[in-house]
C-alpha atoms as a PDB file:
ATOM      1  CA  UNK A   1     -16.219   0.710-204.723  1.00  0.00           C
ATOM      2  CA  UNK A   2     -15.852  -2.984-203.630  1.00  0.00           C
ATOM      3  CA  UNK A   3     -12.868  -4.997-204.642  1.00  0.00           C
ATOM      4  CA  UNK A   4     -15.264  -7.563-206.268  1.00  0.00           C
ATOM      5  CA  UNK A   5     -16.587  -4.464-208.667  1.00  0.00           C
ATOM      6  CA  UNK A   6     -13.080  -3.110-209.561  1.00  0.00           C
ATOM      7  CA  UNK A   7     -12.223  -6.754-210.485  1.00  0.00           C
ATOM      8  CA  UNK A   8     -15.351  -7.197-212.526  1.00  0.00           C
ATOM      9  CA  UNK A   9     -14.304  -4.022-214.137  1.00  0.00           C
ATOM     10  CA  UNK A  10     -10.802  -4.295-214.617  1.00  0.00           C
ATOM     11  CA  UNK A  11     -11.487  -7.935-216.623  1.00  0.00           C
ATOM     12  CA  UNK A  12     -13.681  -6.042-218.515  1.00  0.00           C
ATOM     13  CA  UNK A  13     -11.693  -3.340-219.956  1.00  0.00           C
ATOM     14  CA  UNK A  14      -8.845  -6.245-220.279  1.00  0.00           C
ATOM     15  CA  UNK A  15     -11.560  -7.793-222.541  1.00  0.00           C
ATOM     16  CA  UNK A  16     -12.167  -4.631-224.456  1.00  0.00           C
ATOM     17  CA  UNK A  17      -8.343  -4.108-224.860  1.00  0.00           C
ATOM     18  CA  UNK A  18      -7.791  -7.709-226.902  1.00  0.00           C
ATOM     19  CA  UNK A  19      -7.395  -6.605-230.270  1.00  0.00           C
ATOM     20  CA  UNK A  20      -4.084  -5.101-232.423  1.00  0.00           C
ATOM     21  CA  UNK A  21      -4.237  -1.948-230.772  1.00  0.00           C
ATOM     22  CA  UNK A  22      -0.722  -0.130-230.874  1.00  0.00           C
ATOM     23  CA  UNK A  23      -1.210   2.070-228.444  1.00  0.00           C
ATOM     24  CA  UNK A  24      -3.488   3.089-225.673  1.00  0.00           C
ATOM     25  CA  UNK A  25      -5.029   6.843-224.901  1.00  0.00           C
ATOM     26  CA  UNK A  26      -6.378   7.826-221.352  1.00  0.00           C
ATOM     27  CA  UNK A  27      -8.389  10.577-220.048  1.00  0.00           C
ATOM     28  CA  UNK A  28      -7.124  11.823-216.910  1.00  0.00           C
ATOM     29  CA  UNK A  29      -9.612  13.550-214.942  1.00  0.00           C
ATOM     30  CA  UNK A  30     -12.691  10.584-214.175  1.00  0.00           C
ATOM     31  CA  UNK A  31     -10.479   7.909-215.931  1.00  0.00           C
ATOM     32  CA  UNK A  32      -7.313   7.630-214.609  1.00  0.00           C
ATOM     33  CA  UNK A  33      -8.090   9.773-211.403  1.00  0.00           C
ATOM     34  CA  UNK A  34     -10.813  10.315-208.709  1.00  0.00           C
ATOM     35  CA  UNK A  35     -11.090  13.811-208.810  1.00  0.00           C
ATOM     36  CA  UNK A  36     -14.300  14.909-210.629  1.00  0.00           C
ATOM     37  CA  UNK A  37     -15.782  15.957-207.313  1.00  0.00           C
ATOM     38  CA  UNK A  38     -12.991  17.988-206.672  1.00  0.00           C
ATOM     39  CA  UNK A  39     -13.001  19.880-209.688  1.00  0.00           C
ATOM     40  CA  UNK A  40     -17.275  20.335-209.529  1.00  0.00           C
ATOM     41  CA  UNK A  41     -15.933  21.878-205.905  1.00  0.00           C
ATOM     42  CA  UNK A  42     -13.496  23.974-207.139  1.00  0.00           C
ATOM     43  CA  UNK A  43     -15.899  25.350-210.572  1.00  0.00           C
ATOM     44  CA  UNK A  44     -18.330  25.495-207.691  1.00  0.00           C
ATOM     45  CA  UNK A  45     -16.291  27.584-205.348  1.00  0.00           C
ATOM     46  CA  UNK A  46     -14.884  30.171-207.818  1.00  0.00           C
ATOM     47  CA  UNK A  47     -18.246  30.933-209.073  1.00  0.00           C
ATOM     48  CA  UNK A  48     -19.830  31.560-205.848  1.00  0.00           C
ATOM     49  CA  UNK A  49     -16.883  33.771-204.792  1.00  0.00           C
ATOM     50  CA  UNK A  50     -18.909  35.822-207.939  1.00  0.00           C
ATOM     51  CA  UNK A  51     -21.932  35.367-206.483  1.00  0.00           C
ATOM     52  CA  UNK A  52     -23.180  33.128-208.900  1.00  0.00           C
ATOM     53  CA  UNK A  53     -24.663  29.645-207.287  1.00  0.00           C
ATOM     54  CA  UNK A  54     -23.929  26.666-210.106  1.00  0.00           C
ATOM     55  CA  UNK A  55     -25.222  23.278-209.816  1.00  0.00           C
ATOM     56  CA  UNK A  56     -22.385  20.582-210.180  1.00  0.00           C
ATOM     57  CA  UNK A  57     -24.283  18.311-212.937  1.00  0.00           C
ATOM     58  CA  UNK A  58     -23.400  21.244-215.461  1.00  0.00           C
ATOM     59  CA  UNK A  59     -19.836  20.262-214.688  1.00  0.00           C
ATOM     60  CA  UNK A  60     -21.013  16.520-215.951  1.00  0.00           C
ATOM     61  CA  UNK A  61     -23.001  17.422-218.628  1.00  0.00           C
ATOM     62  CA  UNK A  62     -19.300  19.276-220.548  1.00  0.00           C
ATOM     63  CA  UNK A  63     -16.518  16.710-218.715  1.00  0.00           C
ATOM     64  CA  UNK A  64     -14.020  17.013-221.348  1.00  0.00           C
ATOM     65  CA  UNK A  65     -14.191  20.085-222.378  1.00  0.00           C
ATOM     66  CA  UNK A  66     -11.434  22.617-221.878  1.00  0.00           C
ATOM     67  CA  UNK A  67     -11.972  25.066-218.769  1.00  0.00           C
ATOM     68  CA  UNK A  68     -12.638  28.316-220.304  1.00  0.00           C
ATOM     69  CA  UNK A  69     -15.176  25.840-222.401  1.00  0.00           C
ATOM     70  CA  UNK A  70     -17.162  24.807-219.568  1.00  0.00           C
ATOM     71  CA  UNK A  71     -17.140  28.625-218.840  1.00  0.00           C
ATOM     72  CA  UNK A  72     -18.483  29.617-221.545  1.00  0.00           C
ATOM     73  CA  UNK A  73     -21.218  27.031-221.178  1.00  0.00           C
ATOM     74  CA  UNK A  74     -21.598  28.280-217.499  1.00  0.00           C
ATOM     75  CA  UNK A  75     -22.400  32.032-218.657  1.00  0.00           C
ATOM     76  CA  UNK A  76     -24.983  30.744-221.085  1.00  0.00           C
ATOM     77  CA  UNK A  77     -26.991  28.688-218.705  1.00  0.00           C
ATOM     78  CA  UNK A  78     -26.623  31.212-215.792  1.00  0.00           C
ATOM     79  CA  UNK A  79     -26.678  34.624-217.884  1.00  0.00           C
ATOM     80  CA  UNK A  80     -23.426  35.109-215.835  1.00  0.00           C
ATOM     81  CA  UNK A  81     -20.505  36.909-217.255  1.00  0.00           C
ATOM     82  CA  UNK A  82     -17.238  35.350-216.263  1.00  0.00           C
ATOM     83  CA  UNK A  83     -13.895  35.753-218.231  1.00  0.00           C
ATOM     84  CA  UNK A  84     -13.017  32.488-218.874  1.00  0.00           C
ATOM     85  CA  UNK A  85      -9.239  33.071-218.584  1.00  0.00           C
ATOM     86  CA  UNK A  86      -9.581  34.305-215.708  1.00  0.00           C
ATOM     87  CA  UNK A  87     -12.469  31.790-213.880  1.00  0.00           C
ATOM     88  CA  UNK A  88      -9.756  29.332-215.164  1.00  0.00           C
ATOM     89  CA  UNK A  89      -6.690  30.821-213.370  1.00  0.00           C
ATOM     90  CA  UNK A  90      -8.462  30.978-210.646  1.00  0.00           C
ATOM     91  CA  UNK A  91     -10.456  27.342-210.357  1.00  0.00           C
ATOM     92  CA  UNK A  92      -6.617  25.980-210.830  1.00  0.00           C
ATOM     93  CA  UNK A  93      -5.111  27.248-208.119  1.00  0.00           C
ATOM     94  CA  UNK A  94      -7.644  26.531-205.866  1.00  0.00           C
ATOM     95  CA  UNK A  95      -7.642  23.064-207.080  1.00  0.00           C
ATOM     96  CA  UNK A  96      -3.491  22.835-207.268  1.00  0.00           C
ATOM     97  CA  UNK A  97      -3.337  24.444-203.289  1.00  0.00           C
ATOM     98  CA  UNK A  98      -6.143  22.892-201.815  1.00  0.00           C
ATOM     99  CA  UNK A  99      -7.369  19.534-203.874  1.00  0.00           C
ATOM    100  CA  UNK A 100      -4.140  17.811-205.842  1.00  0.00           C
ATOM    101  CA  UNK A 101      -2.355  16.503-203.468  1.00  0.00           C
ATOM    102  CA  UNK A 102      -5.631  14.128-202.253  1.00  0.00           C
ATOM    103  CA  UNK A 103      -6.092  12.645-205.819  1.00  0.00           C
ATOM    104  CA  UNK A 104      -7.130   9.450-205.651  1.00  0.00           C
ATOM    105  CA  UNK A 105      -6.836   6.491-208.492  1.00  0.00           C
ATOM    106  CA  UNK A 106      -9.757   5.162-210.524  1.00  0.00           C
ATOM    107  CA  UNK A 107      -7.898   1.442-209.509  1.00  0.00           C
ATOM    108  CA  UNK A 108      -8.877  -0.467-212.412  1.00  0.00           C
ATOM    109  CA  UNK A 109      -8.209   1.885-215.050  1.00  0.00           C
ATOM    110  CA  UNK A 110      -4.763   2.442-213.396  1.00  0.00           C
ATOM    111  CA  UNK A 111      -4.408  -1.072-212.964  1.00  0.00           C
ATOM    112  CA  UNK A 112      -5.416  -1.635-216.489  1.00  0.00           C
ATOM    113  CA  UNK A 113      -2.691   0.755-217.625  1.00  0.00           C
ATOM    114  CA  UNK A 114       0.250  -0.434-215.462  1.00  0.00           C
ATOM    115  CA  UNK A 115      -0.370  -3.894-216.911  1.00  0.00           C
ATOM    116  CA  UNK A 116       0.004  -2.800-220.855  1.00  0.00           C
ATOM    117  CA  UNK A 117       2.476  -0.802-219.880  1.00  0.00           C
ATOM    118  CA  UNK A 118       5.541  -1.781-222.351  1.00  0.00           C
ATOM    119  CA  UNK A 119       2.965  -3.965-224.511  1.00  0.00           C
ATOM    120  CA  UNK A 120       1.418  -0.655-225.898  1.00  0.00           C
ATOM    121  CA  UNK A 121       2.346   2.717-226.316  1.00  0.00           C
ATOM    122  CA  UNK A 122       0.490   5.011-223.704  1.00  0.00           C
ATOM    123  CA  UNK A 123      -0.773   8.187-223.702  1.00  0.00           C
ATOM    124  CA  UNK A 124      -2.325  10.640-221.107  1.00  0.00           C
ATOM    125  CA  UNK A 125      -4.787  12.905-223.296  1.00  0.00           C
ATOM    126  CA  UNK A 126      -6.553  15.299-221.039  1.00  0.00           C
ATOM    127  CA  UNK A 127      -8.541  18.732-221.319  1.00  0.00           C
ATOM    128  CA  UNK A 128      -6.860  19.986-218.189  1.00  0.00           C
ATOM    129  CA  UNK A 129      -3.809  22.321-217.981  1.00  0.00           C
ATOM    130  CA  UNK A 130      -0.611  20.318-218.050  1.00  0.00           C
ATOM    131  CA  UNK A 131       0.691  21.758-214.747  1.00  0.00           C
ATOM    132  CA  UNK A 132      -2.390  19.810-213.184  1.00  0.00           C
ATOM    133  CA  UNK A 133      -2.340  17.065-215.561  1.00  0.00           C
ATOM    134  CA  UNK A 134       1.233  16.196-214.642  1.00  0.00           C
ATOM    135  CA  UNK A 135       0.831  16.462-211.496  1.00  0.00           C
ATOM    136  CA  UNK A 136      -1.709  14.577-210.949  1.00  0.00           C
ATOM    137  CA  UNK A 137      -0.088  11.784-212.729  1.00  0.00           C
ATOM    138  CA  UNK A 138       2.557  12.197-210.194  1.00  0.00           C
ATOM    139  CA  UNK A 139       0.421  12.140-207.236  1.00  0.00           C
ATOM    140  CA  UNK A 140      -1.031   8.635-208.714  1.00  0.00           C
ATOM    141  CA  UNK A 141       2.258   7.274-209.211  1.00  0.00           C
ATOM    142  CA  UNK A 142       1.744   6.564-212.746  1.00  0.00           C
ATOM    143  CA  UNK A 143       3.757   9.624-213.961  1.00  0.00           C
ATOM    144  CA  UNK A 144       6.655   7.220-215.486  1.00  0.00           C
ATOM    145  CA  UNK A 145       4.623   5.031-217.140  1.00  0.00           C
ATOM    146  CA  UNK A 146       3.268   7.887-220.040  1.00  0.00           C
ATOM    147  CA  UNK A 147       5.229   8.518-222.977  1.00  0.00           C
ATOM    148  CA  UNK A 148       3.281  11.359-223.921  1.00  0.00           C
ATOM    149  CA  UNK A 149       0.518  13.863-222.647  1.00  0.00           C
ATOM    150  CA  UNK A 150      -1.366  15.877-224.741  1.00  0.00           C
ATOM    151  CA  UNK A 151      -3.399  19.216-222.655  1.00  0.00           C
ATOM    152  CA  UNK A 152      -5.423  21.797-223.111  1.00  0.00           C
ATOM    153  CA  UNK A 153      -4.282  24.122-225.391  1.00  0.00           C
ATOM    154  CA  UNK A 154      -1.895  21.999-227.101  1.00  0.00           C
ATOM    155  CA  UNK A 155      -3.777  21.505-230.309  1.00  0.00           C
ATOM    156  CA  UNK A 156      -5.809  24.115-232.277  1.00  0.00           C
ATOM    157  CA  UNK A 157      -9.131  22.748-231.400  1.00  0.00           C
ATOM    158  CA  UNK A 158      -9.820  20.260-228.294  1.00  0.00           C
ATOM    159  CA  UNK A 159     -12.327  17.741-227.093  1.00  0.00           C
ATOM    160  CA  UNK A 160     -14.880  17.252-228.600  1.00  0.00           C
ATOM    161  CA  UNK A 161     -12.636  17.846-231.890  1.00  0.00           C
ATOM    162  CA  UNK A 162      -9.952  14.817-232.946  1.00  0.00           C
ATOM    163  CA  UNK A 163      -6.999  17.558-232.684  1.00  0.00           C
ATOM    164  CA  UNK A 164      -5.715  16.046-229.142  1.00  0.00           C
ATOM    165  CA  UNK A 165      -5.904  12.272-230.281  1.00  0.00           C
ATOM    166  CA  UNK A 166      -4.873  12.797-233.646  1.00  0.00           C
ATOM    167  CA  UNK A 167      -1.882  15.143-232.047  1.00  0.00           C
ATOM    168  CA  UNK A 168      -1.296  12.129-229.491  1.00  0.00           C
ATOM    169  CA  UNK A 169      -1.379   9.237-232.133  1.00  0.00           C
ATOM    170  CA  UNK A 170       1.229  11.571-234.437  1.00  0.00           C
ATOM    171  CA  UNK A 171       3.793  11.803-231.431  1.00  0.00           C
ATOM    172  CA  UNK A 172       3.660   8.478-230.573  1.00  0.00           C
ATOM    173  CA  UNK A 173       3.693   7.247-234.274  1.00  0.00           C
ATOM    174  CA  UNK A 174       0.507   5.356-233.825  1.00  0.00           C
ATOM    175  CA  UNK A 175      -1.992   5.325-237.063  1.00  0.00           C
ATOM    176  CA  UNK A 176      -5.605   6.128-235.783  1.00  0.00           C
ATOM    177  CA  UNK A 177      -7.142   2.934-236.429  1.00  0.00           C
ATOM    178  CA  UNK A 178      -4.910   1.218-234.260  1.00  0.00           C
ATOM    179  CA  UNK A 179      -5.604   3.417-230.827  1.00  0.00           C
ATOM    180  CA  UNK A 180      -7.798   2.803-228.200  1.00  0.00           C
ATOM    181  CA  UNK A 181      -9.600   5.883-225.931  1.00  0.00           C
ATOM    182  CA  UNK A 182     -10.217   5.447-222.463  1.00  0.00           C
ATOM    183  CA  UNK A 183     -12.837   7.890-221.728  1.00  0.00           C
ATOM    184  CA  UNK A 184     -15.641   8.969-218.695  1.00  0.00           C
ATOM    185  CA  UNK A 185     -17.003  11.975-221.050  1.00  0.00           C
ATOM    186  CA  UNK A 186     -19.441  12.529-224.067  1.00  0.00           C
ATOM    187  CA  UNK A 187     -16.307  15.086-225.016  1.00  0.00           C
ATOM    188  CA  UNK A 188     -14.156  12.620-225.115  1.00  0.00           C
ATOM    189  CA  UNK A 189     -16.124   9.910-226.920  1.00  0.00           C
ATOM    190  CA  UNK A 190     -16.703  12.126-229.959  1.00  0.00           C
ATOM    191  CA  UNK A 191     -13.386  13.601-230.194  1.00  0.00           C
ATOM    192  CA  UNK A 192     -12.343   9.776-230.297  1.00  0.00           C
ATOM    193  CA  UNK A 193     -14.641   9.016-232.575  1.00  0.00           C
ATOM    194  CA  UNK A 194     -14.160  12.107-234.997  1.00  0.00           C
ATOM    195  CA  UNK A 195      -9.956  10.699-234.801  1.00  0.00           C
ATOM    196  CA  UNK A 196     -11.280   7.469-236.389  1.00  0.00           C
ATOM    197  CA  UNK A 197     -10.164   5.610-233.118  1.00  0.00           C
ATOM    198  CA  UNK A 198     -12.183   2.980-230.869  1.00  0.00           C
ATOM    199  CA  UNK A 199     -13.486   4.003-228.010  1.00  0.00           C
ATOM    200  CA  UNK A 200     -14.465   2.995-224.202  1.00  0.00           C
ATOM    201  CA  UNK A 201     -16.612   4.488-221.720  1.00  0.00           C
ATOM    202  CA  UNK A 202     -14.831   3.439-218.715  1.00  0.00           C
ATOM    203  CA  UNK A 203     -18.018   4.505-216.618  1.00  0.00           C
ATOM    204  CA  UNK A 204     -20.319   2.698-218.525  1.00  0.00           C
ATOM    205  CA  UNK A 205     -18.857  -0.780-217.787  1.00  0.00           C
END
């Protein structure tokens, strides 16, 4: 992406981000970091190790969604019959051995939260096991800027349900109405919008 583009959309979510908002909530995986073809690679990879072939767009079509979600979603398109636990045990280390460590940042989202960083409160609310999550943070560099980070399996229900940002907002001692959701997934969007919290699509700018 062209400096001129991540300029164009860095202004832009500075834009969106002018209002009383207490705190901020990112997405990690496709907001914050450049690693959506990686995991497509590594659902990709697992499953063919089954002998099932999956096309990547199914891995767009649920971003968001917990693992063992996508899974399930997975078996019902393919009439495949993968234990989610275990497909997700598996896609994770692949991805932690072979993929982490070459994360890349979405710059102007990162940039975006660097500068609010001590204006708002910030959150890293993500449908990825915190192991990852963390460390991908760390990879970024950002890891010290996040007060709190809400993963998968952290709340009874997860994205597309408000149980992460609500769970985020409560910890940070935000009220709804006065969070904003940095997301890259229809998961996301509705689980934001379910939480009574504003929303951008940080894809769609």
């Amino acid at each position: 992406m062209s400096t001129s583009t991540n300029n164009d959309k860095y202004e832009a979510l500075v834009k969106l981000s002018q209002d009383d908002f207490e705190a901020f909530l990112y997405d990690c995986d496709g907001t914050l970091a450049d690693n959506m073809g990686a995991h497509k690679d590594t659902y990709i990879r697992v499953a063919a190790e089954q002998g099932i072939a999956i096309e990547g767009s199914i891995i767009d079509e649920f971003a968001g969604l917990p693992v063992t979600k996508v899974v399930e979603q997975i078996n019902h398109r393919y009439e495949s019959t993968f234990d989610p636990e275990e497909f997700k045990t598996a896609k994770y280390k692949l991805f932690m051995d072979q993929y982490i460590e070459q994360t890349q940042p979405i710059d102007y989202v990162v940039n975006h939260l660097k500068y609010h960083f001590g204006r708002v409160k910030i959150a890293v609310v993500s449908g990825s096991s915190r192991e990852a999550v963390e460390k991908t943070l760390k990879v970024l560099g950002i890891d010290h800027f996040i007060q709190i980070v809400v993963c998968a399996g952290e709340t009874p229900n997860g994205k597309p349900y408000p149980d992460p940002f609500l769970k985020a907002a409560e910890l940070l001692g935000v009220a709804p109405e006065k969070c904003l959701v940095f997301e890259d997934g229809e998961a996301g969007v509705q689980a934001a919008k379910a939480a009574g919290m504003r929303w951008v699509r940080i894809d769609k700018l």
